[in-house]
C-alpha atoms as a PDB file:
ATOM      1  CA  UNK A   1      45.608 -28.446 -15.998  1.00  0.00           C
ATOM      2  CA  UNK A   2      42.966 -26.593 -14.105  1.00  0.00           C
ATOM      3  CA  UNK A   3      44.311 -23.689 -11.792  1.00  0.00           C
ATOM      4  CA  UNK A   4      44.161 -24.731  -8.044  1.00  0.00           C
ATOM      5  CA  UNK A   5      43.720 -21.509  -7.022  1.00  0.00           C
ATOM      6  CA  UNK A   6      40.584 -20.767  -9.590  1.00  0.00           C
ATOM      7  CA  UNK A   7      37.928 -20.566  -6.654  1.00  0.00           C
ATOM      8  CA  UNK A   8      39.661 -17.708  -5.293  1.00  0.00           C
ATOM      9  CA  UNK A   9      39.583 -15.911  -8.479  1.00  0.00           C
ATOM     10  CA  UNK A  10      36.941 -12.997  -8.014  1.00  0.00           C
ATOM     11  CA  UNK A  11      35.407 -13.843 -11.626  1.00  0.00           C
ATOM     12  CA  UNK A  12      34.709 -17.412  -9.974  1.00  0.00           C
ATOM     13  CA  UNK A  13      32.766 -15.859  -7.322  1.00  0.00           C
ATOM     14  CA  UNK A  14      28.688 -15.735  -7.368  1.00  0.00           C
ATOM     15  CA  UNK A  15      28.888 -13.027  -4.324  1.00  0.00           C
ATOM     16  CA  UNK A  16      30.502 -10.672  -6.436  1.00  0.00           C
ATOM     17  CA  UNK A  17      27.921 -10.156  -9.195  1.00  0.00           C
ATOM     18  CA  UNK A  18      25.125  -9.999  -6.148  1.00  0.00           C
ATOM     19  CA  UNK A  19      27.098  -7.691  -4.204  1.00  0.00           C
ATOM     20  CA  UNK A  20      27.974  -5.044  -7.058  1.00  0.00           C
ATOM     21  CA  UNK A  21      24.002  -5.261  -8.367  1.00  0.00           C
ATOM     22  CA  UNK A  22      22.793  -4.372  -4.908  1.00  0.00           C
ATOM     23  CA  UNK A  23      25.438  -1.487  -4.738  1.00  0.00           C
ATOM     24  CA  UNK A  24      24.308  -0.261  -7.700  1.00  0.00           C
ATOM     25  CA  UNK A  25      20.945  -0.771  -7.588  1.00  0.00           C
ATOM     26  CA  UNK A  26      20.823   1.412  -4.332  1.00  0.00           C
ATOM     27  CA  UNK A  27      23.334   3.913  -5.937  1.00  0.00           C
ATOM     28  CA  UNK A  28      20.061   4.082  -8.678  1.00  0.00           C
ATOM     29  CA  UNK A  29      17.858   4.534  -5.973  1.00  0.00           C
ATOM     30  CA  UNK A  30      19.646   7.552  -4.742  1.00  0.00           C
ATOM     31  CA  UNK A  31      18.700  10.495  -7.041  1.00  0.00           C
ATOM     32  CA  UNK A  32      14.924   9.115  -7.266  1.00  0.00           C
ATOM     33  CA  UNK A  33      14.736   8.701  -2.686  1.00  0.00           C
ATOM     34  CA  UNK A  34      16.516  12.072  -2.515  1.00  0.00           C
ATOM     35  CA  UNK A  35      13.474  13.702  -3.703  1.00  0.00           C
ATOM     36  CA  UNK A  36      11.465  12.443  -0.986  1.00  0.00           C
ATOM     37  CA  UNK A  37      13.983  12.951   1.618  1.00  0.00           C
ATOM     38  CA  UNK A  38      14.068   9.499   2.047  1.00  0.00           C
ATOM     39  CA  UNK A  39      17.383   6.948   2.319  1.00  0.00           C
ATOM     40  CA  UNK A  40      16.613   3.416   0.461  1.00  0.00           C
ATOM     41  CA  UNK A  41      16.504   1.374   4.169  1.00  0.00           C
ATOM     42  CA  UNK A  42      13.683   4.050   5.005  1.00  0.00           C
ATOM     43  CA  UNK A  43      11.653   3.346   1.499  1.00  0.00           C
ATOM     44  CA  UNK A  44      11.832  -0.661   1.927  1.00  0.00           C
ATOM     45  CA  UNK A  45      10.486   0.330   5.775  1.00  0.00           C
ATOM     46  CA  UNK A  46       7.835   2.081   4.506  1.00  0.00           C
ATOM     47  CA  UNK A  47       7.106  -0.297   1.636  1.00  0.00           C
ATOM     48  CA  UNK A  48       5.897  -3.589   4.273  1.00  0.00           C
ATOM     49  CA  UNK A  49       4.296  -0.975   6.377  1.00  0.00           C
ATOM     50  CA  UNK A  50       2.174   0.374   3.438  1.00  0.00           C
ATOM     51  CA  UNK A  51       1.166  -3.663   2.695  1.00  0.00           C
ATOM     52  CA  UNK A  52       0.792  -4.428   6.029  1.00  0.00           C
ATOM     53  CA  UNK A  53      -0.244  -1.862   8.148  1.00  0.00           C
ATOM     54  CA  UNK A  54       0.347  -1.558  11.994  1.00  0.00           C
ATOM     55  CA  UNK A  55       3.152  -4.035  13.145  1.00  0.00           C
ATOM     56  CA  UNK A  56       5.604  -5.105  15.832  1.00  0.00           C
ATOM     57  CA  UNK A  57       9.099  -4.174  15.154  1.00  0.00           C
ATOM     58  CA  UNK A  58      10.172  -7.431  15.590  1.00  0.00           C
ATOM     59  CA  UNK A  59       8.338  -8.474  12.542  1.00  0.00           C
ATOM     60  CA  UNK A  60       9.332  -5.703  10.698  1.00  0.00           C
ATOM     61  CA  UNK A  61      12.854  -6.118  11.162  1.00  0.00           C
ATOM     62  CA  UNK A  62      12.426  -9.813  10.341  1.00  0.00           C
ATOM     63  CA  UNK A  63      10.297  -8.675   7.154  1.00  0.00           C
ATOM     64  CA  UNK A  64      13.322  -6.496   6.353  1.00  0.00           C
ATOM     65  CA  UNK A  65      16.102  -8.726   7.479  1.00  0.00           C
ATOM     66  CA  UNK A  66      17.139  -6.012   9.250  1.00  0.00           C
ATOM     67  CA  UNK A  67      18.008  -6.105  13.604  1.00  0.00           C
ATOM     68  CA  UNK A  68      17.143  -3.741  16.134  1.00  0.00           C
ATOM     69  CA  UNK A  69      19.692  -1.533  16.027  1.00  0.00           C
ATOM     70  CA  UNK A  70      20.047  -1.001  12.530  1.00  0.00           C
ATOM     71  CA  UNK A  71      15.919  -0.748  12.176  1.00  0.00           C
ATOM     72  CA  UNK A  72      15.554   1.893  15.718  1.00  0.00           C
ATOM     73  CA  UNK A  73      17.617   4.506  13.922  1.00  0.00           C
ATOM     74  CA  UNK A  74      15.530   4.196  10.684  1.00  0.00           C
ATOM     75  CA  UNK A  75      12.655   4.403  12.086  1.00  0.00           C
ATOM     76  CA  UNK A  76      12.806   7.375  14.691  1.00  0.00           C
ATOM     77  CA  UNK A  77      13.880   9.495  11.560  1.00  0.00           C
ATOM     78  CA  UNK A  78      10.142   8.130   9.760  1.00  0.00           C
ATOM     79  CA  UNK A  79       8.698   9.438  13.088  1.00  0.00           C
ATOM     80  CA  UNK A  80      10.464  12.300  13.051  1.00  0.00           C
ATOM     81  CA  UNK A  81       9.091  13.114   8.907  1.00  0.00           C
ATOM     82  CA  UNK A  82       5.661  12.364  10.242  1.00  0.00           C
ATOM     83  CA  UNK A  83       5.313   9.502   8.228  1.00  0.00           C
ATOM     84  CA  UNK A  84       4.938   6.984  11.244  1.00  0.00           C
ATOM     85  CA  UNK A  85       3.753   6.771  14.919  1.00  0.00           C
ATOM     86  CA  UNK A  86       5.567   4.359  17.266  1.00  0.00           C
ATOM     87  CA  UNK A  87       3.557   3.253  20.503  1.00  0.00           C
ATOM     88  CA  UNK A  88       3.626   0.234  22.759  1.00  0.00           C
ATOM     89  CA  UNK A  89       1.314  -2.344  22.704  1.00  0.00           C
ATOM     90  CA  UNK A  90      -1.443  -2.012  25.257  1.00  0.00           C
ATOM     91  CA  UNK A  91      -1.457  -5.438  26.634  1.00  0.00           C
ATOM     92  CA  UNK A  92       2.130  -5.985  26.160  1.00  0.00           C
ATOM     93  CA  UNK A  93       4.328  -2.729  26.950  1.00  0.00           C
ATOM     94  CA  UNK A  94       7.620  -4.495  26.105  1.00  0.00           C
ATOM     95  CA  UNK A  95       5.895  -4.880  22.082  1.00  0.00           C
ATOM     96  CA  UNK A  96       6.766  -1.498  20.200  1.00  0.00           C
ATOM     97  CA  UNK A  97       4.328  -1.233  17.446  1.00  0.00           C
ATOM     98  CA  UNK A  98       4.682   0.727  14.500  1.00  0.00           C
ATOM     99  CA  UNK A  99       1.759   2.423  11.751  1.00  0.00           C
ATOM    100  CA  UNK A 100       1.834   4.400   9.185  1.00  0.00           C
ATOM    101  CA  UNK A 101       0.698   7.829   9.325  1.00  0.00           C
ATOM    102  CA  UNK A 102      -2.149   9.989   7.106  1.00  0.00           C
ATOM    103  CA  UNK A 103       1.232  11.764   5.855  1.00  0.00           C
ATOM    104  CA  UNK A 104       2.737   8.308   5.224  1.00  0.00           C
ATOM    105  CA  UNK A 105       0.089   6.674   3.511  1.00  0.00           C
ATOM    106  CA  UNK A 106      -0.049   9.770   1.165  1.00  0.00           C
ATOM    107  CA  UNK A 107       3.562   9.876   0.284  1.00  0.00           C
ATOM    108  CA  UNK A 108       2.963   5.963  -1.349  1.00  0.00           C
ATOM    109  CA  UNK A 109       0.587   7.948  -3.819  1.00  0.00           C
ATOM    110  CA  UNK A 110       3.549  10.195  -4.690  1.00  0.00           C
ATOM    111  CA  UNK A 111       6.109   7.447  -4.883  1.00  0.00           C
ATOM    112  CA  UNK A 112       4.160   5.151  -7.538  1.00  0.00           C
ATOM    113  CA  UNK A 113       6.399   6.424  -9.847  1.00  0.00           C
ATOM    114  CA  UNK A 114       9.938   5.159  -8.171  1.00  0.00           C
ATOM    115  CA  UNK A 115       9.459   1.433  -9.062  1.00  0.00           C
ATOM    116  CA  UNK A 116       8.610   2.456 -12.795  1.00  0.00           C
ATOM    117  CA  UNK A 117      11.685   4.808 -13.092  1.00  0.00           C
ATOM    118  CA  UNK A 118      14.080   1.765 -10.987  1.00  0.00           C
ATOM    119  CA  UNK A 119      12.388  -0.806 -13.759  1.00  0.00           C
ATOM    120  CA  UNK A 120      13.344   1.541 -16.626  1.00  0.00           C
ATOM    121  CA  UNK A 121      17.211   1.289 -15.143  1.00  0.00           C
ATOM    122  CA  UNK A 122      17.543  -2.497 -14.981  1.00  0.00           C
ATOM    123  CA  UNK A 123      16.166  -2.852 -18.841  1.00  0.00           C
ATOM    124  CA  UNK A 124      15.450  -6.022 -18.294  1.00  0.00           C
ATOM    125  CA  UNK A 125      12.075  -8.333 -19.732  1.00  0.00           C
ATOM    126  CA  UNK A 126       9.646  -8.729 -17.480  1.00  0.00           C
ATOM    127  CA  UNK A 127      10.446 -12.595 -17.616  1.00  0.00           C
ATOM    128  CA  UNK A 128      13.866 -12.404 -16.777  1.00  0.00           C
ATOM    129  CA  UNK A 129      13.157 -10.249 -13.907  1.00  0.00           C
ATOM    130  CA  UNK A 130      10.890 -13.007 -12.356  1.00  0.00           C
ATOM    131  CA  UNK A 131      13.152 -15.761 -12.733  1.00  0.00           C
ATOM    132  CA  UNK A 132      16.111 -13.281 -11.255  1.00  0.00           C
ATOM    133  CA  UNK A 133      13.700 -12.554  -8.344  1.00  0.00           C
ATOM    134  CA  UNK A 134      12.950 -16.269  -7.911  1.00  0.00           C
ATOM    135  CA  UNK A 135      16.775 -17.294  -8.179  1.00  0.00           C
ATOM    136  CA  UNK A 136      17.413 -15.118  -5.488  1.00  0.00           C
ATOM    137  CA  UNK A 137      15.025 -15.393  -3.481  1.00  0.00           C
ATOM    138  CA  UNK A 138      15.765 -19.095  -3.527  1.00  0.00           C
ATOM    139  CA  UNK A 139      19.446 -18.506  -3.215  1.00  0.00           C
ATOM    140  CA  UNK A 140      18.841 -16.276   0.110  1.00  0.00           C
ATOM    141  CA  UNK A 141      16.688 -19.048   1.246  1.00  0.00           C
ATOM    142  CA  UNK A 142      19.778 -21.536   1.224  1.00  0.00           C
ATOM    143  CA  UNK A 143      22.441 -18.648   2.570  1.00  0.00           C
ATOM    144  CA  UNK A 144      20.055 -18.458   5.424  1.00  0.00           C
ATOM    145  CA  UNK A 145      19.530 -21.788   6.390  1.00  0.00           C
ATOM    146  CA  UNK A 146      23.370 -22.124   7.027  1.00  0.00           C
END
């Protein structure tokens, strides 16, 4: 007879494994961000800006999945390290846009080799991490449509 209560078992629960990988995964982070001065919400921040360029922070907080006033903090300490400039929009002063500096766009140079060191960690094949990326990227998807 099958355990009623089985669903509330934590080794029943998809969250779990999600949750502790991102933990850790940002605990791995740590050592290689703290050479650049840099917390992991500020590298992912400067990672769209590097592929995109100049942006509203509306976008990049929807880029990031990340509101207003978690994003605001984040990026007046990029400012502040002179690795981005926020100004207003000219035909729109209510639009804060947001670039990446000279020193900015230099410091993705230095950090090439933080995504070789993170893939090292996981010790994963390259196939399995693209079908983990697509499972959860199809699983956040779902969550989000709820």
């Amino acid at each position: 007879m099958e355990d009623r209560y089985n669903s509330l078992k934590l080794s029943s629960q998809l969250c779990f494994p999600v949750y502790a990988c991102a933990k850790e995964i940002t605990r791995a982070y740590k050592p290689m961000l703290d050479r650049y001065d840099l917390t992991y919400t500020q590298y992912i921040t400067l990672m769209v800006l590097w592929e995109q360029g100049r942006m509203n922070v509306k976008k990049l907080g929807d880029a990031l999945l990340l509101d207003s006033g978690t994003l605001t903090p984040v990026l007046k300490k990029l400012e502040a390290k002179g690795y981005i400039t926020r100004t207003r929009a000219e035909h729109d002063e209510r639009n804060l846009m947001v670039e990446i500096t000279e020193t900015g766009a230099r410091l993705r140079e230095e950090m090439l080799v933080v995504p070789e060191e993170m893939g090292a960690c996981m010790n994963l094949p390259k196939e399995e991490i693209e079908t983990l990326y697509g499972l959860l990227y199809k699983l956040l998807g779902n969550v989000r449509q709820i």
